[in-house]
C-alpha atoms as a PDB file:
ATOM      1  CA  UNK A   1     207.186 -53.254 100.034  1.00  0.00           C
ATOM      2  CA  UNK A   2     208.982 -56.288  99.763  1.00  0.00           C
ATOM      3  CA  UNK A   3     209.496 -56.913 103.414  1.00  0.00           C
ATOM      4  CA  UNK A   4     205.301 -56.772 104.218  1.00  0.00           C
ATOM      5  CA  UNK A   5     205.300 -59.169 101.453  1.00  0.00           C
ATOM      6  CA  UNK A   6     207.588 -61.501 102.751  1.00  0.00           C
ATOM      7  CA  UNK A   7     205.776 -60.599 106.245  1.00  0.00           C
ATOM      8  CA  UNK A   8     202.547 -62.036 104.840  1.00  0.00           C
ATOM      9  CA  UNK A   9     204.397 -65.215 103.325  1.00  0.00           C
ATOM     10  CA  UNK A  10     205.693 -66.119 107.065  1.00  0.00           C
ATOM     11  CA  UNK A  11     201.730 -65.347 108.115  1.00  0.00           C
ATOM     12  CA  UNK A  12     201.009 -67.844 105.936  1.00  0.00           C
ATOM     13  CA  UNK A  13     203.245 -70.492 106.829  1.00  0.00           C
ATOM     14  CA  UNK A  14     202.346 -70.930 110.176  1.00  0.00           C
ATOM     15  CA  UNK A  15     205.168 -68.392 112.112  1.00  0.00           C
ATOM     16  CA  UNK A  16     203.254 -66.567 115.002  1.00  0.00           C
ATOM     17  CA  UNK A  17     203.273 -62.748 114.099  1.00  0.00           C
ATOM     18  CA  UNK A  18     201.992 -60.100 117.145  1.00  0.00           C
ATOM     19  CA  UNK A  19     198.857 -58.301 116.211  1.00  0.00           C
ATOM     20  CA  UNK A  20     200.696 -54.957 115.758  1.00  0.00           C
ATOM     21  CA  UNK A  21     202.671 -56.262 112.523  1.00  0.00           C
ATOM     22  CA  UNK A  22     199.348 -58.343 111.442  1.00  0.00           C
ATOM     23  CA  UNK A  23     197.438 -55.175 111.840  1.00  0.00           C
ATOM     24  CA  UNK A  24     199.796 -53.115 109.709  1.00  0.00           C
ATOM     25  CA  UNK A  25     199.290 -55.829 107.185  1.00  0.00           C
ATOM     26  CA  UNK A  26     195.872 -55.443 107.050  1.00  0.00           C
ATOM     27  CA  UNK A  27     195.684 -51.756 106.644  1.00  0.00           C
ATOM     28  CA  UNK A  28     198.148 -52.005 104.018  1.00  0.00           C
ATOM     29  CA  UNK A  29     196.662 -54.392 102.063  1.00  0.00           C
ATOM     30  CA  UNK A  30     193.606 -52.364 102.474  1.00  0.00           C
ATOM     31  CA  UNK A  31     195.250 -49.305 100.932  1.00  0.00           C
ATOM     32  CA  UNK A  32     196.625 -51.204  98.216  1.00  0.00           C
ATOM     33  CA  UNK A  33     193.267 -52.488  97.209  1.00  0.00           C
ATOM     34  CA  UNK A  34     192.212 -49.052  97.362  1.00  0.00           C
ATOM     35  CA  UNK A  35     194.779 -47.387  95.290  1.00  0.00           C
ATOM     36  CA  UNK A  36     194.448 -50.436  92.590  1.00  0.00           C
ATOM     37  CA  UNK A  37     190.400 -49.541  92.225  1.00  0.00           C
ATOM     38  CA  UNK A  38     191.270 -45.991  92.141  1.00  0.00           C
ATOM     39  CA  UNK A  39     193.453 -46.542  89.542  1.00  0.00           C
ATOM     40  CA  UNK A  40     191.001 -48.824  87.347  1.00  0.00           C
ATOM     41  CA  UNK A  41     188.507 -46.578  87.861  1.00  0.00           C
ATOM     42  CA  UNK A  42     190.567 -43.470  86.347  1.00  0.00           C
ATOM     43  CA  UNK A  43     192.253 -45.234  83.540  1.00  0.00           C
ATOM     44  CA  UNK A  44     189.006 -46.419  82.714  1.00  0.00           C
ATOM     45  CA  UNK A  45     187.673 -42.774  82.177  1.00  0.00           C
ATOM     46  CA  UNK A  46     191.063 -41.623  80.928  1.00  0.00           C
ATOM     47  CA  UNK A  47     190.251 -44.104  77.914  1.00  0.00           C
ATOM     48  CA  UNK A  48     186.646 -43.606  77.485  1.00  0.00           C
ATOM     49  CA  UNK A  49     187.769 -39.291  77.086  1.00  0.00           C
ATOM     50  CA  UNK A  50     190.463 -40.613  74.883  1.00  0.00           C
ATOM     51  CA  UNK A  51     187.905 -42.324  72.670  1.00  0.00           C
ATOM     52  CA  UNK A  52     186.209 -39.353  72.234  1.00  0.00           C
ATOM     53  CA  UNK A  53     188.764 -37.082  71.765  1.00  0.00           C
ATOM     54  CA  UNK A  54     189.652 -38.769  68.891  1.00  0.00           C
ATOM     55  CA  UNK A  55     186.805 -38.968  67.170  1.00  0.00           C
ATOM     56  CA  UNK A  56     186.767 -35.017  67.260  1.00  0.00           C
ATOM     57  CA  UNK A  57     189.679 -35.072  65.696  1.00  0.00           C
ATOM     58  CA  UNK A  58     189.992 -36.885  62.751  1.00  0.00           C
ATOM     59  CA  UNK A  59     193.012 -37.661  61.491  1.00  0.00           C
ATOM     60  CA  UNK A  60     193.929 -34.870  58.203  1.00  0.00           C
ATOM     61  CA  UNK A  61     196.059 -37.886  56.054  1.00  0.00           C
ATOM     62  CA  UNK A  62     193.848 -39.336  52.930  1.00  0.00           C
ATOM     63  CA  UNK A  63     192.242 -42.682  53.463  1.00  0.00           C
ATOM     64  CA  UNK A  64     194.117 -45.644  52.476  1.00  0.00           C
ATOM     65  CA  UNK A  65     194.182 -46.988  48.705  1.00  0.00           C
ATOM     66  CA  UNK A  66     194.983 -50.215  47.808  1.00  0.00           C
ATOM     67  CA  UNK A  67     197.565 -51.552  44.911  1.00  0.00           C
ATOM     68  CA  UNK A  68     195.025 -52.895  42.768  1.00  0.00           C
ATOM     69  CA  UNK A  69     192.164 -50.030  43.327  1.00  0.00           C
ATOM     70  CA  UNK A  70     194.983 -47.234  42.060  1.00  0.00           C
ATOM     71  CA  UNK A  71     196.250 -49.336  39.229  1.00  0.00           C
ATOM     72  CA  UNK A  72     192.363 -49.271  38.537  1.00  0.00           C
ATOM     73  CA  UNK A  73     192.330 -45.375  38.152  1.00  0.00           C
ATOM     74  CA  UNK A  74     195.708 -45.133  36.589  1.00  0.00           C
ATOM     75  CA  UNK A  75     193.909 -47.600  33.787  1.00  0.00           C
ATOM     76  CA  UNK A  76     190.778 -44.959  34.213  1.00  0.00           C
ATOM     77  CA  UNK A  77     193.119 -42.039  34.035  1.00  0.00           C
ATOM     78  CA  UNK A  78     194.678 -43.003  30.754  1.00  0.00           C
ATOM     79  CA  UNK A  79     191.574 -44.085  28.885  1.00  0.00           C
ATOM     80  CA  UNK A  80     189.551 -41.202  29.810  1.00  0.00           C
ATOM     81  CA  UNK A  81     192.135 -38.203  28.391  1.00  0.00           C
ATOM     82  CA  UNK A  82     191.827 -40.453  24.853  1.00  0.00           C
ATOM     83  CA  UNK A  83     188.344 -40.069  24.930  1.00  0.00           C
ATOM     84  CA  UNK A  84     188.438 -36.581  25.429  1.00  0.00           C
ATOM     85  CA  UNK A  85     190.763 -35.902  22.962  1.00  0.00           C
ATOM     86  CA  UNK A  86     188.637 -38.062  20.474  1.00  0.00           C
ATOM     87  CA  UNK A  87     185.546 -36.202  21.155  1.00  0.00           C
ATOM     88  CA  UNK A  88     187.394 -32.951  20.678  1.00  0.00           C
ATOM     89  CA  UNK A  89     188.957 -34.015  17.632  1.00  0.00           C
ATOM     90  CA  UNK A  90     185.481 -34.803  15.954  1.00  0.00           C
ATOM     91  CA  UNK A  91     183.545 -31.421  16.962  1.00  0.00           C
END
């Protein structure tokens, strides 16, 4: 591959090339350009089903809780159990 490209870069500098080598160039940079939109065109897809796939399947791991929201329960946690054992204590 590296040869046609340094073919083209001596096409472009002015070096006379016979129409059999500038004809191969052509048809492979036509197949080149062909394989490159082939291949946008199926990794697109590939990511748009990969998108949806995962929203099917959710992820089974809790959601995320910060520092300050679970020393917020912890504080919830330990005044609730006195005020059950208050109310339990009265009855």
């Amino acid at each position: 591959m590296d040869s046609q490209l340094i073919s083209v870069k001596y096409l472009y500098s002015g070096f006379s090339v016979d129409s059999s080598i500038m004809r191969d160039l052509n048809l492979f940079s036509l197949k080149v350009l062909a394989v490159n939109r082939r291949k946008k065109i199926v990794t697109k897809f590939q990511k748009k089903d990969k998108r949806a796939n995962a929203k099917l399947h959710k992820s089974g791991k809790p959601a995320y809780v910060s520092k300050a929201q679970r020393e917020k329960l912890a504080l919830e946690a330990e005044q609730s159990p006195c005020a059950d054992e208050q109310s339990t204590t009265t009855d």
